[in-house]
Protein backbone atom coordinates (compact mmCIF):
# COMPACT_ATOMS: atom_id res chain seq x y z
CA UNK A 1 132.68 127.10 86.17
CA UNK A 2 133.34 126.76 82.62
CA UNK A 3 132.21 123.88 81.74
CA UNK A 4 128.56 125.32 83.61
CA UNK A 5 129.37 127.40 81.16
CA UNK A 6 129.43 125.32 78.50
CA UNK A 7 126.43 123.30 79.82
CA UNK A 8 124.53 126.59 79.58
CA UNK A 9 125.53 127.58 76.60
CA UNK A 10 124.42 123.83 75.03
CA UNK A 11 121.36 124.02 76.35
CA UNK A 12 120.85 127.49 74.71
CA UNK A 13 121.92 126.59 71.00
CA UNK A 14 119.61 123.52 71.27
CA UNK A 15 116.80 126.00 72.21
CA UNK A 16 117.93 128.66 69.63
CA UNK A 17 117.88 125.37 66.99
CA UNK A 18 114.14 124.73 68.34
CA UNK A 19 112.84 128.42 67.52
CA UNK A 20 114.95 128.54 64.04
CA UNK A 21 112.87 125.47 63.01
CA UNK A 22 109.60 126.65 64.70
CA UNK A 23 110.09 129.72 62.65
CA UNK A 24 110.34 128.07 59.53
CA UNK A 25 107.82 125.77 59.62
CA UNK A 26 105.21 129.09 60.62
CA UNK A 27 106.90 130.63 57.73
CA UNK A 28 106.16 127.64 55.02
CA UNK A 29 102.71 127.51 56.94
CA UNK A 30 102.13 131.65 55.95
CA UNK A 31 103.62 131.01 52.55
CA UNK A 32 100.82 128.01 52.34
CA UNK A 33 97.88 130.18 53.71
CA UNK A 34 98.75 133.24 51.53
CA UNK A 35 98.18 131.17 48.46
CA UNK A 36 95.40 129.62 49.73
CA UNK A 37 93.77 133.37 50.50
CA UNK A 38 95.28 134.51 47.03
CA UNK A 39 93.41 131.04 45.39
CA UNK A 40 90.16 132.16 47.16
CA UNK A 41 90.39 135.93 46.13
CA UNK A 42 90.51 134.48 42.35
CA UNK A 43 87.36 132.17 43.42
CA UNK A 44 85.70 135.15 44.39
CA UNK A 45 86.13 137.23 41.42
CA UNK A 46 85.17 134.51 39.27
CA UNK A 47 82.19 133.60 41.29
CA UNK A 48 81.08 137.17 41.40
CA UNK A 49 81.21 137.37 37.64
CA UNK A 50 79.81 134.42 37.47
CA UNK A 51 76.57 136.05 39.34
CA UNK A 52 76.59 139.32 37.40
CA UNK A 53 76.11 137.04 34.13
CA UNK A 54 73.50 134.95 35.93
CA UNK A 55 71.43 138.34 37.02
CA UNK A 56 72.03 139.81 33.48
CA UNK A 57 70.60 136.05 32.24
CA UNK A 58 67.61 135.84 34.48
CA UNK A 59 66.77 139.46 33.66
CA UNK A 60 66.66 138.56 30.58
CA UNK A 61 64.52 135.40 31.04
CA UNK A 62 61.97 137.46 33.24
CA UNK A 63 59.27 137.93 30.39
CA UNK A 64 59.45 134.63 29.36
CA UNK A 65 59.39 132.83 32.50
CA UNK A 66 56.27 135.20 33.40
CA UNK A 67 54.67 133.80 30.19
CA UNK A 68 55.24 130.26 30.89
CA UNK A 69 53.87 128.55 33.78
CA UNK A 70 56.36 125.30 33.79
CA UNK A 71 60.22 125.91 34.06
CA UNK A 72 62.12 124.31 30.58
CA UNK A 73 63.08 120.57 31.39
CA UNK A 74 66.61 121.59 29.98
CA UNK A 75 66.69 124.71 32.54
CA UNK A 76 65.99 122.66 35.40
CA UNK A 77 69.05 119.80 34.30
CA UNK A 78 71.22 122.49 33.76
CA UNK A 79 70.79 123.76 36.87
CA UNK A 80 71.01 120.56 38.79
CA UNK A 81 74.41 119.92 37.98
CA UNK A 82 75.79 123.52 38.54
CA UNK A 83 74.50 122.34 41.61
CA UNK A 84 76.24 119.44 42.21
CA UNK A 85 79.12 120.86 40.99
CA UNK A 86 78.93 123.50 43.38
CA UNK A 87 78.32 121.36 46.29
CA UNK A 88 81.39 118.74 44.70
CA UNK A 89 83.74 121.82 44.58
CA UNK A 90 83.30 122.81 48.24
CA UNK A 91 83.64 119.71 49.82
CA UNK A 92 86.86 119.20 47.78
CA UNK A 93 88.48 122.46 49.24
CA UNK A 94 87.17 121.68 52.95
CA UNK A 95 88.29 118.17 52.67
CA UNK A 96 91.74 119.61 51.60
CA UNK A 97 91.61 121.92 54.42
CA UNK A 98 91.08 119.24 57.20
CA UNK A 99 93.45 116.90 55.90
CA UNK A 100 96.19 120.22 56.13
CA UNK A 101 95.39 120.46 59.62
CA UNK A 102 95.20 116.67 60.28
CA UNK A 103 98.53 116.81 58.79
CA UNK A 104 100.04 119.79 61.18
CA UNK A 105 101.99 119.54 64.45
CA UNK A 106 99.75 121.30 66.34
CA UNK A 107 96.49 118.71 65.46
CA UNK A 108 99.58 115.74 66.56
CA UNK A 109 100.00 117.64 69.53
CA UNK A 110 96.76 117.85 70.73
CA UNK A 111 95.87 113.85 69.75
CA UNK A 112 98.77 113.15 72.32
CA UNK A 113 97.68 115.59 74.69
CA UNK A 114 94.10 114.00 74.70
CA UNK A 115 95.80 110.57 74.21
CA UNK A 116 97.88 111.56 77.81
CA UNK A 117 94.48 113.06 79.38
CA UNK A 118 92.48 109.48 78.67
CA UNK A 119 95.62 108.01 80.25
CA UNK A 120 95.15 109.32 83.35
CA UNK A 121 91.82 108.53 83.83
CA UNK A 122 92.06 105.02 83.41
CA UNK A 123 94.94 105.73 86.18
CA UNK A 124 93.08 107.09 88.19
CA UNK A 125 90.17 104.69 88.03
CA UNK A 126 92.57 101.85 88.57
CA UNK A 127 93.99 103.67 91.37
CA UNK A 128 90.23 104.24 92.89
CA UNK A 129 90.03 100.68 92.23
CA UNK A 130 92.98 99.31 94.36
CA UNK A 131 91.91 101.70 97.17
CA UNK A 132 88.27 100.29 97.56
CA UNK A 133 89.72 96.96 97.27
CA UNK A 134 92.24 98.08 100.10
CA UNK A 135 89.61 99.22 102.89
CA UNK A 136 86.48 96.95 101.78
CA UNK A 137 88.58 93.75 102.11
CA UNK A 138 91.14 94.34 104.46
CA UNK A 139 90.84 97.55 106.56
CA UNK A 140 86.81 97.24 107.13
CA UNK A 141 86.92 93.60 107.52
CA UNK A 142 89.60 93.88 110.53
CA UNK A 143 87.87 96.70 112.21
CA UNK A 144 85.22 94.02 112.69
CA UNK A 145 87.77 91.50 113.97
CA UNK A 146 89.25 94.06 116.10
CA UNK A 147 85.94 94.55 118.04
CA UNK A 148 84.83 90.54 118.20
CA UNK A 149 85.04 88.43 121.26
CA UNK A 150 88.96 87.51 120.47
CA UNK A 151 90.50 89.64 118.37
CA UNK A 152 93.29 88.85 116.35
CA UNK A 153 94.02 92.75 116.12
CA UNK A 154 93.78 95.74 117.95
CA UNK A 155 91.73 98.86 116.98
CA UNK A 156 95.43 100.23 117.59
CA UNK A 157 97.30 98.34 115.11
CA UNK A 158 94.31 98.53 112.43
CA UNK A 159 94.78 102.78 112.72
CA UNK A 160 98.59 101.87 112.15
CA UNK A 161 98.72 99.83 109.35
CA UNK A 162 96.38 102.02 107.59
CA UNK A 163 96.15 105.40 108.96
CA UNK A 164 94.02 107.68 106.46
CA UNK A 165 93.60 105.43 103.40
CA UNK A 166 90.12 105.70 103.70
CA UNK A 167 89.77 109.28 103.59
CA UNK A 168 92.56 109.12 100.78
CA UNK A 169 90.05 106.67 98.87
CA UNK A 170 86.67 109.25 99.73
CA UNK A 171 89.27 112.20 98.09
CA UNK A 172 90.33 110.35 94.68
CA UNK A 173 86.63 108.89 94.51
CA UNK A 174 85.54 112.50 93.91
CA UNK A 175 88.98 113.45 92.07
CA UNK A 176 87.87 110.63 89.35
CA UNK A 177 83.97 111.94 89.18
CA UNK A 178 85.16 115.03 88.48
CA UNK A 179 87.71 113.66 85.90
CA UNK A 180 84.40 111.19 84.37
CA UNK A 181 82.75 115.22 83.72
CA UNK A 182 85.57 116.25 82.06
CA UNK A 183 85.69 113.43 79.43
CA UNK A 184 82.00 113.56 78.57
CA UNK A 185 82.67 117.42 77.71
CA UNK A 186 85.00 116.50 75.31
CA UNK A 187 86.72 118.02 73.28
CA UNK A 188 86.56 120.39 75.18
CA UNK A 189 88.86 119.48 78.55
CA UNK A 190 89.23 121.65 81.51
CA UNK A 191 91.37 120.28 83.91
CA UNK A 192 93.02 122.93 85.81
CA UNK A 193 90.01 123.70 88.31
CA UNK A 194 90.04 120.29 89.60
CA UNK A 195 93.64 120.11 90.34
CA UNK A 196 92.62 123.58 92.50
CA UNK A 197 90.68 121.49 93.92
CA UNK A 198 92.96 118.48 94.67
CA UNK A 199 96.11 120.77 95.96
CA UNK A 200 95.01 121.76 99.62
CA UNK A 201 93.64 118.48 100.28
CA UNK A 202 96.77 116.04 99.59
CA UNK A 203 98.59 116.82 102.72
CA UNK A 204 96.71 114.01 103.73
CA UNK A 205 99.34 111.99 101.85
CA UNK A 206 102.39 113.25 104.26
CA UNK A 207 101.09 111.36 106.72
CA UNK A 208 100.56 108.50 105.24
CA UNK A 209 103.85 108.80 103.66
CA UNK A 210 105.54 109.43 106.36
CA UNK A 211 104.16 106.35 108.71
CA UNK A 212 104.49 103.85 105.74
CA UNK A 213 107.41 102.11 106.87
CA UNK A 214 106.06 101.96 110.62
CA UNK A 215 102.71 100.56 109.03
CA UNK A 216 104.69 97.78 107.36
CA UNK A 217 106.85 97.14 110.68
CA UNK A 218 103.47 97.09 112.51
CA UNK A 219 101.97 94.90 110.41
CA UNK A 220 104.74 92.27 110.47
CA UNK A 221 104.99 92.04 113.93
CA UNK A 222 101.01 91.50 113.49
CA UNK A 223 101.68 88.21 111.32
CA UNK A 224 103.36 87.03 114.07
CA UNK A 225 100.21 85.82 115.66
CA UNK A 226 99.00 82.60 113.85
CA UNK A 227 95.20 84.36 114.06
CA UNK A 228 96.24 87.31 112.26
CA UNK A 229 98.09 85.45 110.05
CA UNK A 230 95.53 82.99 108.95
CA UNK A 231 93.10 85.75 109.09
CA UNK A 232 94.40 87.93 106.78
CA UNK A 233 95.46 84.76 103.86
CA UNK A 234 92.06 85.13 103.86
CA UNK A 235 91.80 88.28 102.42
CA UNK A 236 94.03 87.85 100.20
CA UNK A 237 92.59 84.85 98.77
CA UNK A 238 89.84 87.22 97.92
CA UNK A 239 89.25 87.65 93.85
CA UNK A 240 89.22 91.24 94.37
CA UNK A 241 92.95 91.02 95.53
CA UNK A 242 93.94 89.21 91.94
CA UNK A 243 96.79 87.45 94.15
CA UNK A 244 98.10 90.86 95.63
CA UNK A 245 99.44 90.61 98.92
CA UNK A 246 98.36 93.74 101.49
CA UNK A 247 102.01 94.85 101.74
CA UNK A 248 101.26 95.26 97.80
CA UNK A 249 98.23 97.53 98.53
CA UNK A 250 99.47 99.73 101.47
CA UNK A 251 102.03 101.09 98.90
CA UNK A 252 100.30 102.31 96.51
CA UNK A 253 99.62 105.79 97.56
CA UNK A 254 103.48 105.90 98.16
CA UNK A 255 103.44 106.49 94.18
CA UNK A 256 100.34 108.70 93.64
CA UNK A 257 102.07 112.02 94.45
CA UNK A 258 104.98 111.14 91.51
CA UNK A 259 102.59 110.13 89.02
CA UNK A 260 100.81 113.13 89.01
CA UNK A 261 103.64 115.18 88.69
CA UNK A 262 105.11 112.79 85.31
CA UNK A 263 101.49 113.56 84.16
CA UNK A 264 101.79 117.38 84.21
CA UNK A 265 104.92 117.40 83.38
CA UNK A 266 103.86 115.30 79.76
CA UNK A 267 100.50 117.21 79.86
CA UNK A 268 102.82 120.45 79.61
CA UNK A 269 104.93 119.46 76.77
CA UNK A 270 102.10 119.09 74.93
CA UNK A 271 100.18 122.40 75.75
CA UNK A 272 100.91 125.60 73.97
CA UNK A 273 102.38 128.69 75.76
CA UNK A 274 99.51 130.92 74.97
CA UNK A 275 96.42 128.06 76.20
CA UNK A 276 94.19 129.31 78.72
CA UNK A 277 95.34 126.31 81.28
CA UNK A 278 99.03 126.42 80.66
CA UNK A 279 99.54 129.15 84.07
CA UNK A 280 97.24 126.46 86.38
CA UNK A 281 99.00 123.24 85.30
CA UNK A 282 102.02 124.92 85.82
CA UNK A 283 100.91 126.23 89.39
CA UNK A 284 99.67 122.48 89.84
CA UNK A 285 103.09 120.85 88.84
CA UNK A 286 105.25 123.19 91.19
CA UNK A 287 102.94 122.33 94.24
CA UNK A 288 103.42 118.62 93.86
CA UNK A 289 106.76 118.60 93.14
CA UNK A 290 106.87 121.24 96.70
CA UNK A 291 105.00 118.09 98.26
CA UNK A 292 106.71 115.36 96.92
CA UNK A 293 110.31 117.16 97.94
CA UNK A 294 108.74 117.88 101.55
CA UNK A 295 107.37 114.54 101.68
CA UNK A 296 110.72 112.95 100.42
CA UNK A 297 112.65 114.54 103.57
CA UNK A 298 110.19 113.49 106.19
CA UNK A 299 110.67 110.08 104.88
CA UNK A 300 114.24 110.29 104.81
CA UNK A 301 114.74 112.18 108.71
CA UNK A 302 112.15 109.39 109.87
CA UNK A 303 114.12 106.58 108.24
CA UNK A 304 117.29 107.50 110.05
CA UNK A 305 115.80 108.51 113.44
CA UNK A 306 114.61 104.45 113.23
CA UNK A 307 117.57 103.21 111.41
CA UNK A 308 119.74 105.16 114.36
CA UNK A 309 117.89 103.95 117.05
CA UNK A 310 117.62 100.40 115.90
CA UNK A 311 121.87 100.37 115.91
CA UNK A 312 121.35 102.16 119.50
CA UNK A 313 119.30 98.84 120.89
CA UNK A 314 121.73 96.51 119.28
CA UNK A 315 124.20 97.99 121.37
CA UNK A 316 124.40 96.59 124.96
CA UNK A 317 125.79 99.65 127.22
CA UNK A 318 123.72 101.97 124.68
CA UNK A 319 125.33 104.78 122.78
CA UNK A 320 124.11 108.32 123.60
CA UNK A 321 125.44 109.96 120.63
CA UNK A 322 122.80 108.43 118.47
CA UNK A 323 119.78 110.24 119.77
CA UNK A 324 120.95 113.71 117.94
CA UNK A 325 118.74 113.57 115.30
CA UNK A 326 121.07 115.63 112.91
CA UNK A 327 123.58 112.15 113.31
CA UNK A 328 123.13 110.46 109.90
CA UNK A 329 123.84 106.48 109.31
CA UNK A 330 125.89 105.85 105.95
CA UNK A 331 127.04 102.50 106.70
CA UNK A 332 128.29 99.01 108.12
CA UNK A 333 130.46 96.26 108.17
CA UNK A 334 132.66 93.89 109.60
CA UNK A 335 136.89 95.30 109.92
CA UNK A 336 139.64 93.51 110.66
CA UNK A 337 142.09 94.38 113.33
CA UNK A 338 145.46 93.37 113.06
CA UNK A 339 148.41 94.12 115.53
CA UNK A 340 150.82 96.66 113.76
CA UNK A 341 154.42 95.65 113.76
CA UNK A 342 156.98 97.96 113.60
CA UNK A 343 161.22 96.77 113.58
CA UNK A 344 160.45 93.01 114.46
CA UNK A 345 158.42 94.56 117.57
CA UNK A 346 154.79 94.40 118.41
CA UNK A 347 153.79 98.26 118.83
CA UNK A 348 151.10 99.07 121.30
CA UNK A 349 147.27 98.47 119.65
CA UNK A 350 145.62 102.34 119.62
CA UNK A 351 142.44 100.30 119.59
CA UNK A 352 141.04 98.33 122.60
CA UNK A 353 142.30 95.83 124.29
CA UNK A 354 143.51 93.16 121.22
CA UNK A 355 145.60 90.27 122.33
CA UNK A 356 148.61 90.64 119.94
CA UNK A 357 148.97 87.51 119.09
CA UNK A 358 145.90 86.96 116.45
CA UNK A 359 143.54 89.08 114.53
CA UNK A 360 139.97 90.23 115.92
CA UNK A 361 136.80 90.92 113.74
CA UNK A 362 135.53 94.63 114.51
CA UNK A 363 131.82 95.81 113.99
CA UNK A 364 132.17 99.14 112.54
CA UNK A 365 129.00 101.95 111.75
CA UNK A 366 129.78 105.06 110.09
CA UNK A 367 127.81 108.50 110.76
CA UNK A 368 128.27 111.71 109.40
CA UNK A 369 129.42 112.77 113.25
CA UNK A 370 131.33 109.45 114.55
CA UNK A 371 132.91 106.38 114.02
CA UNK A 372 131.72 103.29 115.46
CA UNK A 373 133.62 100.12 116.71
CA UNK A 374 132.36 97.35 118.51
CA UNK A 375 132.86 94.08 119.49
CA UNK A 376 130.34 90.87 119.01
CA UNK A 377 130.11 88.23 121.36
CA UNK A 378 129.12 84.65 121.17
CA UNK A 379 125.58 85.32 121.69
CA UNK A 380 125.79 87.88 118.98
CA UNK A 381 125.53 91.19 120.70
CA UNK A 382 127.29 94.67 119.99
CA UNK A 383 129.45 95.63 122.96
CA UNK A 384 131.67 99.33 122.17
CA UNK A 385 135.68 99.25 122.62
CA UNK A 386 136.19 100.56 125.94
CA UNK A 387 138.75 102.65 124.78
CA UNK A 388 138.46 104.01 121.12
CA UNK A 389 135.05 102.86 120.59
CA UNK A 390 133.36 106.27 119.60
CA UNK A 391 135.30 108.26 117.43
CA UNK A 392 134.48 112.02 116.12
CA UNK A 393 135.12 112.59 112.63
CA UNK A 394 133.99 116.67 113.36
CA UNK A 395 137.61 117.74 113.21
CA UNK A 396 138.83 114.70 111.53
CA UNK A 397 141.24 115.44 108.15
CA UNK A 398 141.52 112.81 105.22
CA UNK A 399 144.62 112.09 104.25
CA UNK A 400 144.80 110.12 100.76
CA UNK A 401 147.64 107.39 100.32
CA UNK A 402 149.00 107.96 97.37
CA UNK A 403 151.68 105.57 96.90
CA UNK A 404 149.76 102.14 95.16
CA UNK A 405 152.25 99.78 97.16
């Protein structure tokens, strides 16, 4: 469309304004280094004059130096401060030169590349952190009190609320040693091979990811027991736990995945087209974000299968349409059903069976598919409209009211 069009053609100006200025600033950079290589060609010169006369002197001096065993007093002062001088001349022009490249864009963008590196590894040791504290004092601890003479837990539940977090923890403990290797090489940081590294093992996350919810239902109905319950405060009451709840801990790892992928993506902004990494992190970035989108749609098909057949149970006869899986929940609420009248007559109600004397209070759930109406009674369960309580919206056409009154 045009204003894609537009959009596109935005985007490409600001780019074309980004090159115009990179350009100049590599120009007034060339314009600075040629005078700086046209200031050291007169150096040279100078300096190599400078020699020539020396030579020419000390040929000179030969005969009498031969005669005399001690150098001249005068000789050796003289030549102690062309020395110094020397030595004071250099370290002005290399001072100069490192304060030039202190000074340049690409020194400021490798400080906050580094700075975004050291960032991550305290991350990541934080994130090691909460991990150990997650299966040393809860997940350990209740396999024990799974296996005593009462249990306040299954071994069942304990693999549901926490499925693979310990293997998770055993991968990110050797993700962070590897990191700790990198950072004692510095400056020099090679990151790209551990990411190889990383990448095949992190499926382990979609199943975490995708049984996180059930973990948390799991472990609620868990609380339920006054064992459990009082059990567990205990944890928590641990120092390690700094007040955290285990709710707190169990989603965690639902972040990991993202974080990684804000950190390449930062860790690329600051990396130059032509660095030796830039092709890896790049490979890197598009795997996560490959994960994190596959990861992101198992969440959201498991979420409605539940959410779909949680409505199904609330409903007394049971409603068949909402085991398709392809049926997707938008909404609910509470309608009102009023009897239409029509020439000081009460017209027939299209919906159920409505005495047409008073309103009724509807139940409504919208899908993608069908339309939903039901009735509550007084002990508050669903029960569908005999007649008109499942209707299809496949072949349904919207009609828009356009007159405000």
């Amino acid at each position: 469309s045009y204003s894609d069009i537009l959009i596109e053609r935005e985007v490409l100006m600001q780019k074309y304004i980004h090159l115009v200025q990179i350009v100049e600033t590599e120009k007034i950079a060339a314009n600075q280094l040629r005078h700086q290589l046209e200031d050291q060609d007169t150096e040279i010169e100078r300096l190599k004059s400078e020699i020539i006369a020396l030579n020419k002197t000390k040929e000179r001096m030969r005969p009498y130096q031969g005669n005399q065993e001690d150098e001249d007093p005068d000789i050796k002062k003289i030549k102690k401060v062309q020395s110094f001088m020397r030595g004071w001349l250099c370290r002005r022009k290399w001072k100069t030169i490192v304060q030039d490249y202190i000074c340049s864009p690409h020194a400021e963008s490798m400080r906050k590349r580094n700075q975004i590196v050291f960032n991550m590894v305290e991350a990541e040791s934080e994130y090691v952190h909460q991990l150990y504290v997650l299966v040393n004092c809860f997940l350990r601890p209740l396999r024990m009190a799974a296996s005593s003479k009462k249990p306040p837990i299954s071994h069942d539940d304990v693999s549901s609320i926490f499925l693979n977090s310990e293997t998770i923890m055993f991968l990110h403990e050797i993700f962070h040693q590897g990191l700790k290797a990198r950072i004692a090489n510095w400056p020099t940081l090679i990151l790209a091979d551990l990411f190889d590294i990383l990448l095949p093992m992190l499926n382990i996350y979609q199943e975490f990811v995708r049984n996180h919810q059930y973990s948390l239902q799991v472990l609620a109905n868990c609380k339920q027991n006054r064992d459990f319950d009082k059990l567990l405060k205990q944890y928590e009451a641990n120092p390690a736990c700094e007040g955290r709840m285990l709710e707190t801990f169990l989603t965690y790892p639902m972040f990991q995945i993202p974080r990684y992928i804000i950190t390449l993506h930062e860790l690329l902004a600051h990396t130059p087209h032509e660095h030796v990494e830039r092709k890896s992190l790049e490979f890197a970035k598009s795997k996560l974000e490959e994960l994190s989108r596959v990861m992101h749609d198992e969440v959201s098909d498991t979420e409605n299968i539940r959410k779909n057949l949680a409505i199904e149970r609330m409903i007394v006869e049971g409603c068949d349409i909402l085991l398709d899986t392809s049926q997707t929940f938008i909404r609910q609420g509470s309608l009102i059903q009023v009897p239409s009248v029509e020439r000081g007559k009460l017209s027939k109600v299209r919906l159920g069976s409505l005495s047409l004397k008073k309103e009724g209070e509807r139940q409504c759930f919208l899908f993608t598919k069908h339309f939903l109406i039901c009735t509550r009674s007084s002990g508050g369960k669903l029960h569908l409209l005999k007649t008109g309580g499942v209707l299809s919206l496949i072949e349904c056409t919207l009609i828009e009211e356009t007159d405000a009154s």
